[in-house]
Protein backbone atom coordinates (compact mmCIF):
# COMPACT_ATOMS: atom_id res chain seq x y z
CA UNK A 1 -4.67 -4.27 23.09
CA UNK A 2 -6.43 -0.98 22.06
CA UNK A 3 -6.90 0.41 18.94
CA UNK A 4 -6.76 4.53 18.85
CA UNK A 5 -6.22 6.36 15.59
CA UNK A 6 -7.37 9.46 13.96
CA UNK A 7 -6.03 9.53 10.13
CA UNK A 8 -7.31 11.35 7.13
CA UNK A 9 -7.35 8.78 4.25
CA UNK A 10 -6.94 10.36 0.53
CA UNK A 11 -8.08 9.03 -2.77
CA UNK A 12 -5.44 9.12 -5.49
CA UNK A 13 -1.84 10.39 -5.93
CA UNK A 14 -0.56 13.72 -4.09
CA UNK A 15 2.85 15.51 -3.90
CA UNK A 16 4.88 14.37 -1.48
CA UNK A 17 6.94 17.46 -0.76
CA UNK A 18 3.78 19.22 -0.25
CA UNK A 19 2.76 16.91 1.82
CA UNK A 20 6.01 17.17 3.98
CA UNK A 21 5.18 20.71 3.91
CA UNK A 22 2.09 20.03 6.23
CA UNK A 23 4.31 17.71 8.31
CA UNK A 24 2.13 14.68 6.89
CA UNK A 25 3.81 10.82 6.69
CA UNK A 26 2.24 8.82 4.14
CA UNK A 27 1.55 5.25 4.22
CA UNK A 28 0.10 3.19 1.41
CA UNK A 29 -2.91 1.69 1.46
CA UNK A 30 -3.60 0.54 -1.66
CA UNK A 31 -6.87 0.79 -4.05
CA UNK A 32 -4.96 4.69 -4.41
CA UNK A 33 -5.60 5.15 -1.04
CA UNK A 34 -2.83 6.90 1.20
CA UNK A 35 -2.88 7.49 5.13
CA UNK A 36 -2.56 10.26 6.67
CA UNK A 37 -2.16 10.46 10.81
CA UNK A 38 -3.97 13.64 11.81
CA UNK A 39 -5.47 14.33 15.30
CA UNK A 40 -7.84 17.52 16.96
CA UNK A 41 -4.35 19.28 17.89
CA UNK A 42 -2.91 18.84 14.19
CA UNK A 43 -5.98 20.23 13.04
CA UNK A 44 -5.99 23.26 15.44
CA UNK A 45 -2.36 24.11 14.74
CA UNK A 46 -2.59 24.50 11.14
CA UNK A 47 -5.83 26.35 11.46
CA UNK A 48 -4.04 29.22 13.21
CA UNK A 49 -0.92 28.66 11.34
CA UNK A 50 -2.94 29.22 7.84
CA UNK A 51 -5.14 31.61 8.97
CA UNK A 52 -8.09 29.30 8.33
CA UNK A 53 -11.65 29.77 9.63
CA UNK A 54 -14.13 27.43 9.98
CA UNK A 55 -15.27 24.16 10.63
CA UNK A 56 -16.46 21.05 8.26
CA UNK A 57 -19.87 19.96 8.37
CA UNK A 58 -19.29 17.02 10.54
CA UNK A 59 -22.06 13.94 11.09
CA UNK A 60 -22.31 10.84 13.72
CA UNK A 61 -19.40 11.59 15.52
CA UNK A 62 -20.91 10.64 18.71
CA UNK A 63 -18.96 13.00 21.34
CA UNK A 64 -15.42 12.03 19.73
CA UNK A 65 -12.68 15.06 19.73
CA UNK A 66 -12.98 14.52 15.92
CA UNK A 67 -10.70 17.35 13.95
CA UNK A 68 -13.54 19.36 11.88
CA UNK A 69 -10.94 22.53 11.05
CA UNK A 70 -11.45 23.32 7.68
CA UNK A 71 -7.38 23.83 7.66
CA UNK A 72 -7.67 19.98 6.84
CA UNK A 73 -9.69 20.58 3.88
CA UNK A 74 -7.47 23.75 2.47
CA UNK A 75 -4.30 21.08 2.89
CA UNK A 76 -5.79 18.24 1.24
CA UNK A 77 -6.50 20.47 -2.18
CA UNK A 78 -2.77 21.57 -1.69
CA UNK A 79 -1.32 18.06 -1.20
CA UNK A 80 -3.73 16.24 -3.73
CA UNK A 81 -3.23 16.78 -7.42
CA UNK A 82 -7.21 16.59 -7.33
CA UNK A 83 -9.00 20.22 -7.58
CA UNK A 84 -11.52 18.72 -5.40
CA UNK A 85 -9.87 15.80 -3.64
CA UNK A 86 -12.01 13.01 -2.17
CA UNK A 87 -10.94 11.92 1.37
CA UNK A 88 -12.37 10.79 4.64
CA UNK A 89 -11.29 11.20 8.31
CA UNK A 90 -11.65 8.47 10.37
CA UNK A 91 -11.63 7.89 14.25
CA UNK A 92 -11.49 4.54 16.11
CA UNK A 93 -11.34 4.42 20.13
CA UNK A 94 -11.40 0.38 21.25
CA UNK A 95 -9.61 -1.29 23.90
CA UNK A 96 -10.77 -5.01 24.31
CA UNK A 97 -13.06 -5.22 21.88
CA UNK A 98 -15.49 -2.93 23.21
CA UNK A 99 -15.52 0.91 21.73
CA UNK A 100 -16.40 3.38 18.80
CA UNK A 101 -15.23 4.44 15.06
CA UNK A 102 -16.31 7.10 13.14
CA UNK A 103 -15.64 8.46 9.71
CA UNK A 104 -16.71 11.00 7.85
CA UNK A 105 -15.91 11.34 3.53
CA UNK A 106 -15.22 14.52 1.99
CA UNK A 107 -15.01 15.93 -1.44
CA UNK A 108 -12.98 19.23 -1.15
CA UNK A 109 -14.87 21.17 1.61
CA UNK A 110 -18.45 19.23 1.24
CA UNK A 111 -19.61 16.49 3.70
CA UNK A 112 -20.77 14.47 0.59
CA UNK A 113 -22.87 11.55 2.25
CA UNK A 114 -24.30 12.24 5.85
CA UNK A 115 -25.56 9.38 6.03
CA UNK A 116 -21.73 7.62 6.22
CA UNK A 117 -20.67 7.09 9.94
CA UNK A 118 -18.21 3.97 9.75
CA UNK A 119 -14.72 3.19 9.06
CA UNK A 120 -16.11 0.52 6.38
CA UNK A 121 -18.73 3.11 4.51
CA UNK A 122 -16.09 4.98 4.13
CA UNK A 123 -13.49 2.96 2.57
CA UNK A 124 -15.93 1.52 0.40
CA UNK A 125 -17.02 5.16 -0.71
CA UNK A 126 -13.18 5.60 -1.94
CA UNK A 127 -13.19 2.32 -3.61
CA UNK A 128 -12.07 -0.17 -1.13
CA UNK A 129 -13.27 -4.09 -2.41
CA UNK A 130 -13.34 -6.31 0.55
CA UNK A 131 -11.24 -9.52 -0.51
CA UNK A 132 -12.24 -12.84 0.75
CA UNK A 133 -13.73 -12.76 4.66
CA UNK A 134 -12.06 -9.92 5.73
CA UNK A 135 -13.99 -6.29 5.86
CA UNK A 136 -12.59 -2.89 4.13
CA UNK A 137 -10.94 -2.06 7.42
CA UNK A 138 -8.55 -4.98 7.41
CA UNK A 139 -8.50 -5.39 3.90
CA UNK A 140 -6.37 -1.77 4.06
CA UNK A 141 -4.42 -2.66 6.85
CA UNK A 142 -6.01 -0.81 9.57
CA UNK A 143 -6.54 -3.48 11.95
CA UNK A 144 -2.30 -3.56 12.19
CA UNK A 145 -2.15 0.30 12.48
CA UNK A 146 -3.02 0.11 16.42
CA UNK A 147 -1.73 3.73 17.22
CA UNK A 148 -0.71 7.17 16.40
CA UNK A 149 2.60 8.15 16.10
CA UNK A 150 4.76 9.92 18.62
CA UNK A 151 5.61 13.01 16.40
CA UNK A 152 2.28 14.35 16.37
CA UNK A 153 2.92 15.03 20.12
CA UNK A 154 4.17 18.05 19.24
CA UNK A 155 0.90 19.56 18.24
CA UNK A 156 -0.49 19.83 21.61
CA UNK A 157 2.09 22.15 22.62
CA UNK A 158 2.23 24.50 19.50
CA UNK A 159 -1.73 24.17 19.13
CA UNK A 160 -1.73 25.31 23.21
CA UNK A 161 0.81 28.02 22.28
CA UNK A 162 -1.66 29.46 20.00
CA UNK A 163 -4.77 29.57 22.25
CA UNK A 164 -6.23 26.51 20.63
């Protein structure tokens, strides 16, 4: 079975009708961690739609269609009741055991460690304690989150309707 998600992953609490607003479905991670399922077309879409320009500085993403819009940024600070919200985005692509992750951490609109490129680095950046023999990743739950969700379907269309 593969494992394909692309999910921005906040540190610490965030209003929930704002992040409706931004058509975003939390889900709990613990360690004040929340979920967010994002992908490339999500990030285009709001781009146009909040008249954003730009890109975040991005590292190791190794050829991925990672979402760098700096929209994302802009709606974290609105969602988060941080000024400067910490966050990461993540990537994995695996089917059979065999593929890639990458993650990048953010505070606001800076790329604050380079030198982070996995899943793991990341959650342990935002406070995640591995418990037991288990890594970060599955101590959050992310080894049961195998997918992303149908509604962001929807984004390819409106992010095609607006040249993106």
């Amino acid at each position: 079975m593969g494992h394909h998600i692309t999910a921005i992953i906040l540190k610490g609490d965030f209003d929930k009708i704002k992040a409706a607003d931004f058509d975003l479905i939390a889900k709990g991670l613990g360690f004040e961690l929340t979920l967010f399922h994002v992908d490339h077309y999500y990030s285009a879409y709001w781009q146009h739609k909040l008249e954003s320009s730009g890109q975040l500085e991005i590292s190791n993403v190794d050829n991925f269609l990672f979402p760098s819009e700096i929209a994302l940024a802009e709606i974290m600070r609105k969602v988060s009741h941080n000024k400067d919200p910490e966050y990461a985005i993540i990537q994995t692509e695996y089917f059979g055991g065999k593929g890639k992750q990458h993650a990048n951490v953010f505070k606001g609109y800076l790329n604050i460690d380079k030198n982070i490129s996995t899943i793991n680095q990341a959650l342990r950046y935002l406070g995640v304690t591995a418990v037991s023999n288990i890594d970060e990743f599955e101590t959050v739950g992310l080894d049961k989150i195998r997918q992303q969700p149908d509604f962001l379907d929807k984004y390819i269309d409106l992010a095609e309707e607006n040249g993106k």
